[in-house]
N, C-alpha and C. Protein backbone atom coordinates (compact mmCIF):
# COMPACT_ATOMS: atom_id res chain seq x y z
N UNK A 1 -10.05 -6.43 8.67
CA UNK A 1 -10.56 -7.75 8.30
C UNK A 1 -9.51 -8.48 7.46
N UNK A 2 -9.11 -9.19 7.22
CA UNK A 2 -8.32 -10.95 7.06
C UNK A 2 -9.05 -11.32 5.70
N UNK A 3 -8.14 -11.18 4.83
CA UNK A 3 -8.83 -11.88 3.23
C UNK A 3 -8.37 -13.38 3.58
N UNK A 4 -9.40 -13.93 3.01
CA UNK A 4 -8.67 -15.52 2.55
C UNK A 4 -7.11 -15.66 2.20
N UNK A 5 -6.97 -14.85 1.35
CA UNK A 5 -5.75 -14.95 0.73
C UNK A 5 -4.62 -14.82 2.15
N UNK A 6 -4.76 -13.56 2.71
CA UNK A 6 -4.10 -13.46 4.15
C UNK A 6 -3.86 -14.45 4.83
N UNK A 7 -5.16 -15.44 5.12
CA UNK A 7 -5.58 -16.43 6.08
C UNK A 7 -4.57 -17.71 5.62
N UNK A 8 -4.41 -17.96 4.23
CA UNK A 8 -4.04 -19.00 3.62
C UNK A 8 -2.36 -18.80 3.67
N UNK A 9 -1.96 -17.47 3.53
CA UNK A 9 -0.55 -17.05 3.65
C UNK A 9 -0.40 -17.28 4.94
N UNK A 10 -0.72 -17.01 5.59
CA UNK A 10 -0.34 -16.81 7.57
C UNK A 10 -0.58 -18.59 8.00
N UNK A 11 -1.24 -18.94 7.47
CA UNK A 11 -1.52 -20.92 8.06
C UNK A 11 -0.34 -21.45 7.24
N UNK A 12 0.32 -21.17 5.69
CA UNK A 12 1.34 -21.47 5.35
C UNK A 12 2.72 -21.46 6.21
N UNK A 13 2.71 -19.82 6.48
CA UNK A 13 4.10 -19.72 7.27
C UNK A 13 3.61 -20.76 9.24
N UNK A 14 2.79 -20.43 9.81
CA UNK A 14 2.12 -21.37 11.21
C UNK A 14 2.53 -22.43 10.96
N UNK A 15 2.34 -23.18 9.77
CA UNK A 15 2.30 -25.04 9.56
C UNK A 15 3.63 -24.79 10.07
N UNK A 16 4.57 -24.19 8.68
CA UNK A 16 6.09 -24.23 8.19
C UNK A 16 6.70 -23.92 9.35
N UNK A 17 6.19 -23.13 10.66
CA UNK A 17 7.00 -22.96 11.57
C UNK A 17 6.93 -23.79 12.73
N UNK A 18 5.50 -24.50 13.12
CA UNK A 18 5.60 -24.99 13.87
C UNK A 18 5.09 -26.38 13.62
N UNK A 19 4.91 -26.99 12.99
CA UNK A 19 4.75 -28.35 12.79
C UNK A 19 5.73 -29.17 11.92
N UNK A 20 6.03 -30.00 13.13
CA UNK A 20 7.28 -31.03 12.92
C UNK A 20 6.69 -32.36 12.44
N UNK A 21 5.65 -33.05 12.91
CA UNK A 21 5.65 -34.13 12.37
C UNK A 21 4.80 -33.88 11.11
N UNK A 22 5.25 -35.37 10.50
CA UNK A 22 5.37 -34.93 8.64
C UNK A 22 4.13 -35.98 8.83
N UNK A 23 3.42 -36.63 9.19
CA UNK A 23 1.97 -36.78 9.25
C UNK A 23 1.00 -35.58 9.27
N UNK A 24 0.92 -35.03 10.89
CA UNK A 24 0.23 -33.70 10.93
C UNK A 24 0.69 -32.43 9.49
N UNK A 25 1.54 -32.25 9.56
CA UNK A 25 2.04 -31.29 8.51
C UNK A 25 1.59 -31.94 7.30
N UNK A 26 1.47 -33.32 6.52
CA UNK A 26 0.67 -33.26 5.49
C UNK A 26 -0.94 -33.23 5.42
N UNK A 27 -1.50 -33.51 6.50
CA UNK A 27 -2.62 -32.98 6.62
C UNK A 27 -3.44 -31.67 6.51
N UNK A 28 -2.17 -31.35 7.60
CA UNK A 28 -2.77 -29.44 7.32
C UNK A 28 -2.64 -28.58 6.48
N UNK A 29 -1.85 -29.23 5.28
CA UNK A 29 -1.46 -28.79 4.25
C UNK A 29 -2.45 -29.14 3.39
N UNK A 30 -2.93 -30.18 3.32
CA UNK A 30 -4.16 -30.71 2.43
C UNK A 30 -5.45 -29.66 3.00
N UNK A 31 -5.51 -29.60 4.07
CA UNK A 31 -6.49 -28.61 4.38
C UNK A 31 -6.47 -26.93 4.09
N UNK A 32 -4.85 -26.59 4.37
CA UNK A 32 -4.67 -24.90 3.87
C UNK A 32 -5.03 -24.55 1.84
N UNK A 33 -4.90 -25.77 1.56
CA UNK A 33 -5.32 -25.89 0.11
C UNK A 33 -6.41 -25.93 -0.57
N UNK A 34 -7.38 -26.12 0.31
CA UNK A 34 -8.88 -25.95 -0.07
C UNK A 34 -9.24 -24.69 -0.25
N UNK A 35 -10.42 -24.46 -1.47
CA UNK A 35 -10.56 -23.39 -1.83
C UNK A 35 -11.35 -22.43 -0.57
N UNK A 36 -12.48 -23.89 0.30
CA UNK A 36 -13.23 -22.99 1.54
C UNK A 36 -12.26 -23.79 2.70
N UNK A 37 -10.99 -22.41 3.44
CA UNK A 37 -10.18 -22.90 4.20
C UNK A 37 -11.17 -23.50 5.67
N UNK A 38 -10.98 -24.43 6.01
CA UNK A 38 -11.30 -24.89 7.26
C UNK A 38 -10.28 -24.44 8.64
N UNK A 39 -10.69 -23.01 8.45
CA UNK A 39 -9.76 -22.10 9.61
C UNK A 39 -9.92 -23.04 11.10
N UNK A 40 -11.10 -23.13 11.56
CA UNK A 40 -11.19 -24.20 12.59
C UNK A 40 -10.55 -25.03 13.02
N UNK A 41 -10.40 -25.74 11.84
CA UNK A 41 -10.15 -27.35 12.09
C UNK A 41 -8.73 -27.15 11.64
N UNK A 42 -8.03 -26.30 11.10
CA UNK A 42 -6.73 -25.95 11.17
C UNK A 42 -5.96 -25.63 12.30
N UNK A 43 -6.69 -24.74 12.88
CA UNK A 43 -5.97 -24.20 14.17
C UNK A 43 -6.21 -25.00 15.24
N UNK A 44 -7.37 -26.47 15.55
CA UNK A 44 -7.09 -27.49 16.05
C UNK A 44 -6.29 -28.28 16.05
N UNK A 45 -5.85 -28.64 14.97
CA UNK A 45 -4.46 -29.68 13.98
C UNK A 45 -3.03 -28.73 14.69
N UNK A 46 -3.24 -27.08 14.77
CA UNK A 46 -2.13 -26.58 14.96
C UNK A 46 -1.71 -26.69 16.46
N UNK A 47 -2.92 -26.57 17.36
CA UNK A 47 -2.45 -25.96 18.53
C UNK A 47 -1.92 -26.96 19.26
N UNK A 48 -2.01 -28.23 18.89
CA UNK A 48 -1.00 -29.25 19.79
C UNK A 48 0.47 -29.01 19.25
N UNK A 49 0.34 -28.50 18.07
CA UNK A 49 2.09 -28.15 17.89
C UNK A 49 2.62 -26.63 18.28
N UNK A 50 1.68 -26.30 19.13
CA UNK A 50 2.03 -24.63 19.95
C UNK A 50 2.47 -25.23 21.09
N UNK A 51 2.91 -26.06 22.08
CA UNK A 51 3.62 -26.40 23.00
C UNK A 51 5.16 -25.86 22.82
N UNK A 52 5.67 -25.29 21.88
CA UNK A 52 6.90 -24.48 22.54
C UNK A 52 6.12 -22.96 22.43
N UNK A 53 7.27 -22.25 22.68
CA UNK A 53 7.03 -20.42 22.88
C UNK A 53 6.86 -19.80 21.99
N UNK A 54 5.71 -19.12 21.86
CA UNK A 54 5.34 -18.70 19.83
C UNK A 54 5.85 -17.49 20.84
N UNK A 55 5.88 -16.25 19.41
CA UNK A 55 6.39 -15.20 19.48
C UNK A 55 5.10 -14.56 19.30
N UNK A 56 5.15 -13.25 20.50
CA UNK A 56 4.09 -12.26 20.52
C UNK A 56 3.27 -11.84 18.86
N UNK A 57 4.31 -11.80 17.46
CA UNK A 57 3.43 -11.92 16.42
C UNK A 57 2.52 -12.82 15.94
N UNK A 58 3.03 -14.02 16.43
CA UNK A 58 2.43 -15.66 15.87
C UNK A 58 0.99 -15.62 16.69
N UNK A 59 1.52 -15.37 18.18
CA UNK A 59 -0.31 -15.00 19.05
C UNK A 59 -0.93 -14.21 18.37
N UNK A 60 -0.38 -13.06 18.14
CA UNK A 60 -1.59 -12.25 17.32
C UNK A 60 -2.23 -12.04 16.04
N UNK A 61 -1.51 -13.13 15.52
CA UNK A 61 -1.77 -13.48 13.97
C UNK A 61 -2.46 -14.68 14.20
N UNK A 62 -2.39 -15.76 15.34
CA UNK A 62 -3.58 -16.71 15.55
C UNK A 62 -4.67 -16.11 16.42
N UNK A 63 -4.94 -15.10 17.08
CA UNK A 63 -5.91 -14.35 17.04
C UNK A 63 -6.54 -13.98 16.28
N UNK A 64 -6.33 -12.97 15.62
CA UNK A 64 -6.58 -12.37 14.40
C UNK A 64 -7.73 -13.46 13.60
N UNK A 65 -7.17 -14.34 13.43
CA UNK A 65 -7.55 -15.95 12.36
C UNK A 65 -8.93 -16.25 13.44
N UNK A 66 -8.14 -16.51 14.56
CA UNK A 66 -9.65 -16.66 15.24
C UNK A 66 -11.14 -15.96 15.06
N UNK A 67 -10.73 -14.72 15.17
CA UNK A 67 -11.81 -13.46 15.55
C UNK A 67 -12.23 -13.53 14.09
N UNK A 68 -11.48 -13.54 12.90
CA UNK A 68 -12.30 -13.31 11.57
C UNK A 68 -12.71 -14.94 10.92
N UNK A 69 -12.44 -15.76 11.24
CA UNK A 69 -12.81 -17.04 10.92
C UNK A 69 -13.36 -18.24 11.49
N UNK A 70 -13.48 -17.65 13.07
CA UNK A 70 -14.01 -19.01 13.80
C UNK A 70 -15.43 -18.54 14.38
């Protein structure tokens, strides 16, 4: 199981790796900062910036997020 704390570390490094525009990226940042993370509505904000090739860890670390938070 995925502590918050985990959840909030792993959407930190996700934003930082894959979100380029500095609109979306201050958003989802305003959202990874809430004390009750909106895992959901994060990984909505994220997955239009998954259009290049994540790496077999990044899938299974947005899995992971899925299965314990959505």
């Amino acid at each position: 199981m995925m502590t918050t704390d985990e959840l909030r570390v792993h959407f930190v490094y996700l934003v930082g790796a894959y979100v380029t525009d500095p609109a979306t990226n201050a958003r989802l940042w305003i959202l990874v900062a809430q004390d009750d993370i909106p895992a959901k509505g994060i990984l909505a904000g994220l997955t239009p910036c998954l259009s290049v090739v994540i790496t077999d860890t990044d899938a299974k670390i947005i899995k992971d997020i899925a299965f314990n938070f959505c």
